[in-house]
C-alpha atoms as a PDB file:
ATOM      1  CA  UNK A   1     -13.293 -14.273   6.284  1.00  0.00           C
ATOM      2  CA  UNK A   2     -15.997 -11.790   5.003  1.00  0.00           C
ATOM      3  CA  UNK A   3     -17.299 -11.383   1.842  1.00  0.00           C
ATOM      4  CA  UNK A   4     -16.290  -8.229   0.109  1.00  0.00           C
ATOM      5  CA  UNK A   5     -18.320  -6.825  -3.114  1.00  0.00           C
ATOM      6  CA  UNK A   6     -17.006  -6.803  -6.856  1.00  0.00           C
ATOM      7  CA  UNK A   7     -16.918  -2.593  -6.039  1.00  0.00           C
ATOM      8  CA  UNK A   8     -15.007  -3.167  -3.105  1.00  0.00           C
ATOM      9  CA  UNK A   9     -12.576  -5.298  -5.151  1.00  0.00           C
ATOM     10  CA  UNK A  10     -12.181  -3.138  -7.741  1.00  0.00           C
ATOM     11  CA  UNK A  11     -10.851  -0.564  -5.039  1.00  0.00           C
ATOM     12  CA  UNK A  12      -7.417  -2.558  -4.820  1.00  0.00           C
ATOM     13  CA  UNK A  13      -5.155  -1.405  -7.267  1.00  0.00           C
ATOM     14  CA  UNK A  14      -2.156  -4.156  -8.150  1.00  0.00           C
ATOM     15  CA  UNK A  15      -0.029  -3.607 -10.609  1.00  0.00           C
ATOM     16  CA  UNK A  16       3.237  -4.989 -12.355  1.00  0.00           C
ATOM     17  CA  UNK A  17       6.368  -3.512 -10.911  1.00  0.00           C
ATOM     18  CA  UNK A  18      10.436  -4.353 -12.257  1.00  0.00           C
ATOM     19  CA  UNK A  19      12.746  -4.044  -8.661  1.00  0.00           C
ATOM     20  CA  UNK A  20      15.376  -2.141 -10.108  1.00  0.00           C
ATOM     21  CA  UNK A  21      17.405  -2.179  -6.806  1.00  0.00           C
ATOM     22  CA  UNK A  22      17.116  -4.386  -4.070  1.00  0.00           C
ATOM     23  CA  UNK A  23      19.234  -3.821  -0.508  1.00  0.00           C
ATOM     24  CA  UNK A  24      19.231  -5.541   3.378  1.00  0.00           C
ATOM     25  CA  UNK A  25      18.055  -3.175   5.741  1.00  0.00           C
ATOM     26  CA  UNK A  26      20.738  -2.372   8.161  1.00  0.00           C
ATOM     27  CA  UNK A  27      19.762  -3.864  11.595  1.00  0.00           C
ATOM     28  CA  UNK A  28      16.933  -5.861  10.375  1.00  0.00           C
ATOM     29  CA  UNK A  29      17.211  -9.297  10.185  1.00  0.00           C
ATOM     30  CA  UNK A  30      14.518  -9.314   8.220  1.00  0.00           C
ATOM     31  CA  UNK A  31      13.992  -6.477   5.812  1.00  0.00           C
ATOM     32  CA  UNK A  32      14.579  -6.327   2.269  1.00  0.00           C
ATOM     33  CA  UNK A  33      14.168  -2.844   0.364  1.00  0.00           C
ATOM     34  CA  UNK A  34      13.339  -2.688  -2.838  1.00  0.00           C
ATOM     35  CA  UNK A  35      13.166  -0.096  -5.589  1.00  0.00           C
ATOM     36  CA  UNK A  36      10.257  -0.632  -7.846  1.00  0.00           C
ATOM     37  CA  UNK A  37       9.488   0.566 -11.221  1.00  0.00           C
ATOM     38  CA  UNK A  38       6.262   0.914 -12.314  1.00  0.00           C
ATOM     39  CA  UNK A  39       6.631   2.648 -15.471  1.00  0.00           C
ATOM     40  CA  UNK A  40       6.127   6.415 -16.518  1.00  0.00           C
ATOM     41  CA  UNK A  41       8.406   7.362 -13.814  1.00  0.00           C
ATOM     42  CA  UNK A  42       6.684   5.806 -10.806  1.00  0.00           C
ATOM     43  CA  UNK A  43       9.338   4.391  -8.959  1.00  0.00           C
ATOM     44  CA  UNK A  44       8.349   3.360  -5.444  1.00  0.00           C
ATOM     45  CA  UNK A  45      10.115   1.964  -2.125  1.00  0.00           C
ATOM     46  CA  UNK A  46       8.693  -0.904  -0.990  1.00  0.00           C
ATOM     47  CA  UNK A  47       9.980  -2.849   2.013  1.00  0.00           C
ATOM     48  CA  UNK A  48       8.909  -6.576   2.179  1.00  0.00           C
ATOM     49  CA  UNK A  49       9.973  -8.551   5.198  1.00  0.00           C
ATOM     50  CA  UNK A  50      11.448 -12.325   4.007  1.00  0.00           C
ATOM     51  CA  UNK A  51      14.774 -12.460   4.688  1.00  0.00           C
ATOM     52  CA  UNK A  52      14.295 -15.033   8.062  1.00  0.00           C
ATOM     53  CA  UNK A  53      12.722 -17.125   4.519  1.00  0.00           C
ATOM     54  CA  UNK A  54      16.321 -17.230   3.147  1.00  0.00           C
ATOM     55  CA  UNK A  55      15.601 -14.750   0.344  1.00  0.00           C
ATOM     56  CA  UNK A  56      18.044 -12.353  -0.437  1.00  0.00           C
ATOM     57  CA  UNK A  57      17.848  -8.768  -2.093  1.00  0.00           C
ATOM     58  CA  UNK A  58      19.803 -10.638  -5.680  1.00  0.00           C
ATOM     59  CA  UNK A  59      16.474 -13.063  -5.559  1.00  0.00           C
ATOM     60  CA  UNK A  60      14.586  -9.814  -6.368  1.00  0.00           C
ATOM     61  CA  UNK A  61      16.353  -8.084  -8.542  1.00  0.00           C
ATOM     62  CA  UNK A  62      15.485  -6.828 -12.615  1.00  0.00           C
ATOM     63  CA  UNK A  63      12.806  -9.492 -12.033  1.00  0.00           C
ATOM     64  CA  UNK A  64       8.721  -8.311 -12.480  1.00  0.00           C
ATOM     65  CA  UNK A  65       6.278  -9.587  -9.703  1.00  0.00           C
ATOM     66  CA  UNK A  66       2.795  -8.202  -8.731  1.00  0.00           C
ATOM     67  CA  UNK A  67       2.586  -5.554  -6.142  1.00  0.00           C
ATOM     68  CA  UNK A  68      -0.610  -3.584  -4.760  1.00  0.00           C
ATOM     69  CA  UNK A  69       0.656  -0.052  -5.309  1.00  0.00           C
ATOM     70  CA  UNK A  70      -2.674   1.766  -3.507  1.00  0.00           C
ATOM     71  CA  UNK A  71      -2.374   0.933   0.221  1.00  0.00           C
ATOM     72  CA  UNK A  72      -1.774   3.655   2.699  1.00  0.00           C
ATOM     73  CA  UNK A  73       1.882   4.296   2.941  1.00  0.00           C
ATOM     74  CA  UNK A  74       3.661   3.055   6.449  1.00  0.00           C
ATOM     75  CA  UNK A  75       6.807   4.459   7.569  1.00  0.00           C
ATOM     76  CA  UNK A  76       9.741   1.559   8.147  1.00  0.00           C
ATOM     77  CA  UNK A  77      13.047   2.751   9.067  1.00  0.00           C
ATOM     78  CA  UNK A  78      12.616   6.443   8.412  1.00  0.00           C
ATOM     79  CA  UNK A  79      11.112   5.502   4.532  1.00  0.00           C
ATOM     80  CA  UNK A  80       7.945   4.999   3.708  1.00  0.00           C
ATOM     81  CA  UNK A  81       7.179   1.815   2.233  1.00  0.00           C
ATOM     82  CA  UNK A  82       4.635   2.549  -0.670  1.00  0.00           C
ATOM     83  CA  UNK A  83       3.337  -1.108  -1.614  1.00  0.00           C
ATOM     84  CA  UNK A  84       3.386  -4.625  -0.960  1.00  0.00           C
ATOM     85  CA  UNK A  85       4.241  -7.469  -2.940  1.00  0.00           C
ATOM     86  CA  UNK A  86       1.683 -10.248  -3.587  1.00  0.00           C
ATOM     87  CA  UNK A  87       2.772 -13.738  -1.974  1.00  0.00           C
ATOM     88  CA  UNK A  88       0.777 -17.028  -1.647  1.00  0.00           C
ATOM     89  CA  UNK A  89       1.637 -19.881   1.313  1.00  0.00           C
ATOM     90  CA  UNK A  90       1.112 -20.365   4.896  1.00  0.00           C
ATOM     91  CA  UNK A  91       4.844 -21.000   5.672  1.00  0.00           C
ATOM     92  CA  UNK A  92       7.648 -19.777   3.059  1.00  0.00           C
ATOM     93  CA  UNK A  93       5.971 -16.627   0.743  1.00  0.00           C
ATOM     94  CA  UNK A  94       6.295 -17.731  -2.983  1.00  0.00           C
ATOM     95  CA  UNK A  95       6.334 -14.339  -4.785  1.00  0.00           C
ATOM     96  CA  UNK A  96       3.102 -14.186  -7.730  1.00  0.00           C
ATOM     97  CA  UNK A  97       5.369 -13.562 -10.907  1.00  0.00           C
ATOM     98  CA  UNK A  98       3.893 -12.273 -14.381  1.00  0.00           C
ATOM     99  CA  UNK A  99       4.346 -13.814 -17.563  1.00  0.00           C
ATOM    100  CA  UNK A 100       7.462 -12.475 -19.521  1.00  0.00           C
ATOM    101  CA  UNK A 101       5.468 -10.176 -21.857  1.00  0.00           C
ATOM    102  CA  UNK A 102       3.361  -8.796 -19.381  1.00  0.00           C
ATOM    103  CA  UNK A 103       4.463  -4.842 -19.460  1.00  0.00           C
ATOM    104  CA  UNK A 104       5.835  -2.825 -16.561  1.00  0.00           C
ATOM    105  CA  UNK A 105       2.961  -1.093 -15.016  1.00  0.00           C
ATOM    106  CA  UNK A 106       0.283  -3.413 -16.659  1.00  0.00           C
ATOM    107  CA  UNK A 107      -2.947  -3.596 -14.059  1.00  0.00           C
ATOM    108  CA  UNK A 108      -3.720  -6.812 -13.148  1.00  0.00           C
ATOM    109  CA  UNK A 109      -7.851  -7.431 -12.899  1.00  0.00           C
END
């Protein structure tokens, strides 16, 4: 993979986001929507495609996880998805979750 520089870094904006709803996607077997709050009313769908990993839209819910909030939007179903949620693993995604008293909308760096 290539090297990118501490400038180009700094261009990728990730932030802390509570999913305050969370729903299937009607014929998608694997599509989850979410509803994410980032704080001072940025609320933001963001679709995140896991559910052939047995998670389920109640996994998500009123819980905080790391998102990057500044990628180009993409259209899914009709809605644009505006973020994506940070995951680590080659096989099943295991979500990056903040520490309890980390704020809604805190950026991570």
């Amino acid at each position: 993979m290539a090297q990118i520089s501490i400038d180009q870094f700094k261009q990728v904006e990730m932030r802390v986001g509570l999913v305050v709803e969370a729903s299937e996607v009607e014929k998608s077997t694997k599509l989850i929507k979410l509803i994410v709050d980032f704080g001072l009313d940025d609320k933001r769908v963001i679709f995140t495609a896991v559910r052939l990993f047995g998670y389920t839209p109640e996994y998500f819910l009123n819980k905080k996880f790391i998102f990057v909030t500044n990628l180009e939007y993409k259209k899914i179903t009709g809605e644009e998805s505006r973020g994506m949620i940070l995951a680590v693993g080659e096989e099943k995604p295991i979500f990056v979750i903040p520490a309890e008293e980390v704020v809604v909308g805190s950026k991570v760096r």
